[in-house]
C-alpha atoms as a PDB file:
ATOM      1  CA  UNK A   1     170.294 160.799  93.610  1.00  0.00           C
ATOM      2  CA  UNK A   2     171.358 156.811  94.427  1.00  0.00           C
ATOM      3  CA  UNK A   3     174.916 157.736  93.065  1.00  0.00           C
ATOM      4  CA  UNK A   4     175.555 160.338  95.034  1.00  0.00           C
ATOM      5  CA  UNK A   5     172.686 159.660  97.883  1.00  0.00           C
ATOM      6  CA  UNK A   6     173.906 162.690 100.261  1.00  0.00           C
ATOM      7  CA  UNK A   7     174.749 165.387  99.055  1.00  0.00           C
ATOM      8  CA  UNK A   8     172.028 164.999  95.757  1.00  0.00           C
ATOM      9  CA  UNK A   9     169.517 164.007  98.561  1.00  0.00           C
ATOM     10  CA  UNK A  10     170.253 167.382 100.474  1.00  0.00           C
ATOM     11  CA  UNK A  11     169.877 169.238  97.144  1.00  0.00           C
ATOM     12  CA  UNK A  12     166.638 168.468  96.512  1.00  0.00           C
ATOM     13  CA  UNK A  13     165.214 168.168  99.759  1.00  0.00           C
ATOM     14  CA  UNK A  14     162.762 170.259  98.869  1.00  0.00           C
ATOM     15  CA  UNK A  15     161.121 167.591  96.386  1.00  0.00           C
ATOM     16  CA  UNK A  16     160.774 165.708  99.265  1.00  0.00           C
ATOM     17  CA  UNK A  17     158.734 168.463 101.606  1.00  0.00           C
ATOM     18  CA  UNK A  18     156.706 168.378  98.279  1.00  0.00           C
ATOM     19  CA  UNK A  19     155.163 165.569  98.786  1.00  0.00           C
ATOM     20  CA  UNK A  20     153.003 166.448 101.450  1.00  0.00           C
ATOM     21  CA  UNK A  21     149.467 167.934 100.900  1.00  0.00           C
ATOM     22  CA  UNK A  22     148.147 171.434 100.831  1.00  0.00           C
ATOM     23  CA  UNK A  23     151.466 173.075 102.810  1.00  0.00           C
ATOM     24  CA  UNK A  24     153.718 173.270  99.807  1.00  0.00           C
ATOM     25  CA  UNK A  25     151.087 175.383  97.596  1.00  0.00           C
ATOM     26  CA  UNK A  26     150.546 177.705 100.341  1.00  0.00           C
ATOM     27  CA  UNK A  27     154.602 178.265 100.936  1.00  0.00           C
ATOM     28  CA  UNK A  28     154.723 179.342  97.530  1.00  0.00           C
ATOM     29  CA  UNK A  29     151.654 181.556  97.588  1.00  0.00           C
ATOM     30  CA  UNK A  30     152.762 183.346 101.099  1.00  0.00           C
ATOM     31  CA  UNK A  31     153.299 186.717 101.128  1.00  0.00           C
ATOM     32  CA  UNK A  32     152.661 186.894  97.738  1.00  0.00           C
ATOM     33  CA  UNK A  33     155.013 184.571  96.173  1.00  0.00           C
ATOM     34  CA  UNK A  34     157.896 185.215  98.469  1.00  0.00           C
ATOM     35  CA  UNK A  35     158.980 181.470  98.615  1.00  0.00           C
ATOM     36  CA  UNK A  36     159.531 181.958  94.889  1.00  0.00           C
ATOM     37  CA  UNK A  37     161.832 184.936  94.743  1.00  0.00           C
ATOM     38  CA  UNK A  38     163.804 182.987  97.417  1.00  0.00           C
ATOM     39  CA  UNK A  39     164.181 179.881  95.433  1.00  0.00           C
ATOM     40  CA  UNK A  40     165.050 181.767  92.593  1.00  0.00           C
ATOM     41  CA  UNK A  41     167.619 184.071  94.640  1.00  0.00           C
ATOM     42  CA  UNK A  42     169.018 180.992  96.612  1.00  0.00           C
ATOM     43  CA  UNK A  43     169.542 178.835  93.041  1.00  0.00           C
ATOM     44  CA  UNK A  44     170.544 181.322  90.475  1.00  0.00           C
ATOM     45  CA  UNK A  45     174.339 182.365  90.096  1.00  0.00           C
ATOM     46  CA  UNK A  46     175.167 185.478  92.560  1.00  0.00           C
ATOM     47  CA  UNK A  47     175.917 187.357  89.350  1.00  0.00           C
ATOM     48  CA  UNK A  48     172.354 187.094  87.714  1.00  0.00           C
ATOM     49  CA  UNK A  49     171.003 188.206  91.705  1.00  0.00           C
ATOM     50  CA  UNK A  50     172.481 191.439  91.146  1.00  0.00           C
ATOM     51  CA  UNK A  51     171.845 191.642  87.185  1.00  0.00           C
ATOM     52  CA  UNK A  52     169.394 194.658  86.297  1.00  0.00           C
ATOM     53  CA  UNK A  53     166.966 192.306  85.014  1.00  0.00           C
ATOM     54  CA  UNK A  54     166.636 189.748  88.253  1.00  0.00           C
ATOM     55  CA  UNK A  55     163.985 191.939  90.677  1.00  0.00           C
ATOM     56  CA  UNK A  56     161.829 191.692  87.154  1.00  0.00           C
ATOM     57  CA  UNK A  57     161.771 188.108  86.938  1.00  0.00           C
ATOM     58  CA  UNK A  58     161.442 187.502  90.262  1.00  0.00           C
ATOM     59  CA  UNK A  59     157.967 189.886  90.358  1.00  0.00           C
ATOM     60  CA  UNK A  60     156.653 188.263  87.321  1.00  0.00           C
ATOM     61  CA  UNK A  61     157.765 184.552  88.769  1.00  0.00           C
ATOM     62  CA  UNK A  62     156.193 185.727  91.884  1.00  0.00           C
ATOM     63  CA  UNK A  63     152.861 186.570  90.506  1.00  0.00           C
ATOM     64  CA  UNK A  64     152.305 184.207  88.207  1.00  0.00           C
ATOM     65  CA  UNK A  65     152.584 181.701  91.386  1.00  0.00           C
ATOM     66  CA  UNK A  66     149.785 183.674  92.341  1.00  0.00           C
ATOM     67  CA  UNK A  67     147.372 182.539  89.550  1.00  0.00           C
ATOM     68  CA  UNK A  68     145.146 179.569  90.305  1.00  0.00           C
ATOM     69  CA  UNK A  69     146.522 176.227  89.866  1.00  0.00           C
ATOM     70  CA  UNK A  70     150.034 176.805  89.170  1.00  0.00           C
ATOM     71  CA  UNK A  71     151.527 176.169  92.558  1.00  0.00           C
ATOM     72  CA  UNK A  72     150.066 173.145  92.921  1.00  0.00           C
ATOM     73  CA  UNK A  73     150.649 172.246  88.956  1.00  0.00           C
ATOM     74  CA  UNK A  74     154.638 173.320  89.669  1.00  0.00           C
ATOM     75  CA  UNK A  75     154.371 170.620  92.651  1.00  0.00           C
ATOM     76  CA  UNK A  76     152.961 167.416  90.485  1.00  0.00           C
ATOM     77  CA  UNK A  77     156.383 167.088  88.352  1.00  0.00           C
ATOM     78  CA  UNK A  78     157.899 166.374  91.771  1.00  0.00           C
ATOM     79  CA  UNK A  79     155.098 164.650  93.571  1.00  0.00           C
ATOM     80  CA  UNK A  80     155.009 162.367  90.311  1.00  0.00           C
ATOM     81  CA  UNK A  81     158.083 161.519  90.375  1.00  0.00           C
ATOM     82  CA  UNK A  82     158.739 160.239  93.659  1.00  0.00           C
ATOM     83  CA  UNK A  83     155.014 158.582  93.969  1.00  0.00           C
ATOM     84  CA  UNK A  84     155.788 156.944  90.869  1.00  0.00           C
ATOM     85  CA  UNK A  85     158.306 154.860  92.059  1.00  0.00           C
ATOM     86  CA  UNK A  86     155.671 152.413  93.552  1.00  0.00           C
ATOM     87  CA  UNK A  87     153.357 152.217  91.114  1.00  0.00           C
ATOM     88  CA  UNK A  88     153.613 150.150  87.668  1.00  0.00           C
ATOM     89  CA  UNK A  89     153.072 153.812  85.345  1.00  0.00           C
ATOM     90  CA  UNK A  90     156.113 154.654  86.996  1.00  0.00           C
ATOM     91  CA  UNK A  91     158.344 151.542  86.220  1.00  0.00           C
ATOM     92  CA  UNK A  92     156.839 151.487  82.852  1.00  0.00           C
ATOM     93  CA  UNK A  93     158.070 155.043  82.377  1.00  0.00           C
ATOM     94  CA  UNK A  94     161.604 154.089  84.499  1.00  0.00           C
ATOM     95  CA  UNK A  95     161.829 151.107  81.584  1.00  0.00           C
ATOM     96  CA  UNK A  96     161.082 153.103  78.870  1.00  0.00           C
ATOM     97  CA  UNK A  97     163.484 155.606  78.890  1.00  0.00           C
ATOM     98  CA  UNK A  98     166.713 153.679  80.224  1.00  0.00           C
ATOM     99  CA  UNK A  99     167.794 153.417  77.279  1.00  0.00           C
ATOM    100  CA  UNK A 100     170.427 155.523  74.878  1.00  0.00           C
ATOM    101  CA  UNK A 101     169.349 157.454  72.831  1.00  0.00           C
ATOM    102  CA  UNK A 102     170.046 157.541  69.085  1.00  0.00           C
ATOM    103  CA  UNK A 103     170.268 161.243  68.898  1.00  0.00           C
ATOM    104  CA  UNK A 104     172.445 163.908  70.013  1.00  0.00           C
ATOM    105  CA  UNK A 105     172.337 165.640  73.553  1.00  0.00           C
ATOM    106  CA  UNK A 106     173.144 168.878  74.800  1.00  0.00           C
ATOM    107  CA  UNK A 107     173.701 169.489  77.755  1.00  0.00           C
ATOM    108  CA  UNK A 108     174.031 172.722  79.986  1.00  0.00           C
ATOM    109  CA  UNK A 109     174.785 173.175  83.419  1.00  0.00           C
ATOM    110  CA  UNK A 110     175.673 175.822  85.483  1.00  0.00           C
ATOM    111  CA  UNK A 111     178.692 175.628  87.673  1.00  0.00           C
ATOM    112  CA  UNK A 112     177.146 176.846  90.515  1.00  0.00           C
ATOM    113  CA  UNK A 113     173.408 175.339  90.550  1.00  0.00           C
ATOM    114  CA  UNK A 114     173.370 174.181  94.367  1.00  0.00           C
ATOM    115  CA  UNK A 115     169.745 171.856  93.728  1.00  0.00           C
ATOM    116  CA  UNK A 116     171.378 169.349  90.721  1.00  0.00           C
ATOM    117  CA  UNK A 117     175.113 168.846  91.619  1.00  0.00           C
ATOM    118  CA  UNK A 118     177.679 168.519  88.901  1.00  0.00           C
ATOM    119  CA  UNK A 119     178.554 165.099  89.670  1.00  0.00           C
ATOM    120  CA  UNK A 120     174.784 163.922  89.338  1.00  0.00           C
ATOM    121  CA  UNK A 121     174.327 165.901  85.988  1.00  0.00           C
ATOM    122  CA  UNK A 122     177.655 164.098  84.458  1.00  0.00           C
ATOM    123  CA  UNK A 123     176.596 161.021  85.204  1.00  0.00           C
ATOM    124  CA  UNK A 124     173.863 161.302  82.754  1.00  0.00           C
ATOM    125  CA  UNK A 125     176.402 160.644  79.970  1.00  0.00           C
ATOM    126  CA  UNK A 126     175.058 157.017  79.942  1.00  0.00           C
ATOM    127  CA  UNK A 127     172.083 157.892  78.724  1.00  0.00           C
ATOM    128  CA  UNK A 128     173.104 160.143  75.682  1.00  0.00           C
ATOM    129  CA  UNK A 129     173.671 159.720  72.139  1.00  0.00           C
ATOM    130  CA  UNK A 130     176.870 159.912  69.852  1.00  0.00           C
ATOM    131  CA  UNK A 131     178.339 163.182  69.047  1.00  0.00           C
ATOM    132  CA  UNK A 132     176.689 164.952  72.368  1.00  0.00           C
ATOM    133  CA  UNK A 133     178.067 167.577  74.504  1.00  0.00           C
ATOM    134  CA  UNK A 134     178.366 167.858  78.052  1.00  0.00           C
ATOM    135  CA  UNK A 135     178.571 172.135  79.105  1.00  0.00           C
ATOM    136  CA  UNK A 136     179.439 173.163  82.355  1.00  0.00           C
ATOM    137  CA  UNK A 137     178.992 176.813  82.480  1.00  0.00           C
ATOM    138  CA  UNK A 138     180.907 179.088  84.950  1.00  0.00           C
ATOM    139  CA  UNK A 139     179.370 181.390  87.242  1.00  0.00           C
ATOM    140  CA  UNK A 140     175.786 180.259  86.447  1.00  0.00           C
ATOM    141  CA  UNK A 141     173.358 178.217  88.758  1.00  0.00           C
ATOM    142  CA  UNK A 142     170.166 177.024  88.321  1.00  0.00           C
ATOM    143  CA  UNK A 143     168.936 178.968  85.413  1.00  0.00           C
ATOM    144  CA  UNK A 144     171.627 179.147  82.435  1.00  0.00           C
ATOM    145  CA  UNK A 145     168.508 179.758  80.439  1.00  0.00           C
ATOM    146  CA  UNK A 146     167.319 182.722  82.521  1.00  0.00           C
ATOM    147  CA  UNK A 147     171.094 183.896  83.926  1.00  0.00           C
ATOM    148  CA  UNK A 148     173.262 184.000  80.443  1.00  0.00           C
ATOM    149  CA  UNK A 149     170.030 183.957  77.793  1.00  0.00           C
ATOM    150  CA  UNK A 150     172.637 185.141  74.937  1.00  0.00           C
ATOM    151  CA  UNK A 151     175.322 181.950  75.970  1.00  0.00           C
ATOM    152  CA  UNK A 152     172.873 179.818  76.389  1.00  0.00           C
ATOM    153  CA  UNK A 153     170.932 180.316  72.673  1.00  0.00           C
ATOM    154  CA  UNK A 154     174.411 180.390  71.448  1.00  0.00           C
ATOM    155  CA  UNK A 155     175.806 177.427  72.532  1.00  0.00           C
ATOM    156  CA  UNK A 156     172.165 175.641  71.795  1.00  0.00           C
ATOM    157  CA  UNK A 157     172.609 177.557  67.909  1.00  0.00           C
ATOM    158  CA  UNK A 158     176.125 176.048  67.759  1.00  0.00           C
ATOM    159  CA  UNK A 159     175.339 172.621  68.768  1.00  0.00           C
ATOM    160  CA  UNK A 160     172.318 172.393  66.264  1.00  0.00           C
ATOM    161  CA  UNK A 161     174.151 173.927  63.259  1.00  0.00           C
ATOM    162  CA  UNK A 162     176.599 170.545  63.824  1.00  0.00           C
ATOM    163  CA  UNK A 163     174.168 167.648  64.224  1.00  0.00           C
END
């Protein structure tokens, strides 16, 4: 986000309007979970949006928003990590790992994820060990994991079966 302060900061506005109390959780509870069919419509590649398989994760995404807890659990990861900036857990953690590590790294990107831009991912290189790989993958977004399932535990297969 400070490299590319912008366009990174539009990205992931939304872990800003995280931060502020109660609101977020009941976005992503509305209407029975809309929000989170809409997140996962607006960030996933337009292929996977019109795969056979996407209205299926998007109900079971949607209602397990629904359960007790999770909304606002899905929120902390993002609340911590801007709130941690100020406080000394948070620099401890910052020092900690700013560092490279001594093992290999993969990783995958998709293309077309519109919340971490390509330029931000790739500038993680710093941080990654010798003999790591840096994917991007075509036509996917947010979700390689979830769009291209097969690619994605093949190149993961591939890069394990080397290191």
């Amino acid at each position: 986000v400070r490299r590319h302060p912008r366009r990174q900061g539009r990205a992931v506005a939304h872990v800003f309007r995280s931060q502020l109390p109660v609101y977020p959780e009941r976005w992503l509870t509305k209407d029975r979970g809309a929000a989170v069919a809409g997140m996962l419509a607006a960030w996933g590649g337009p292929k996977w949006r019109v795969s056979p398989e996407f209205d299926e994760v998007a109900r079971r995404n949607r209602e397990a928003f629904l359960v007790p807890g999770v909304a606002h659990s899905s929120l902390e990861y993002h609340r911590w990590a801007v709130r941690s900036q100020l406080r000394g857990d948070g620099r401890r953690f910052a020092e900690a790992v700013d560092r490279t590590l001594d093992v290999p790294v993969l990783r995958l990107h998709g293309a077309l994820d519109p919340v971490m831009l390509e330029s931000t991912a790739s500038d993680s290189e710093y941080w990654t060990g010798a003999r790591s790989q840096y994917r991007v993958l075509p036509e996917l977004g947010h979700f390689p994991h979830q769009e291209a399932p097969t690619t994605t535990s093949g190149l993961i297969t591939d890069f394990l079966a080397k290191v």
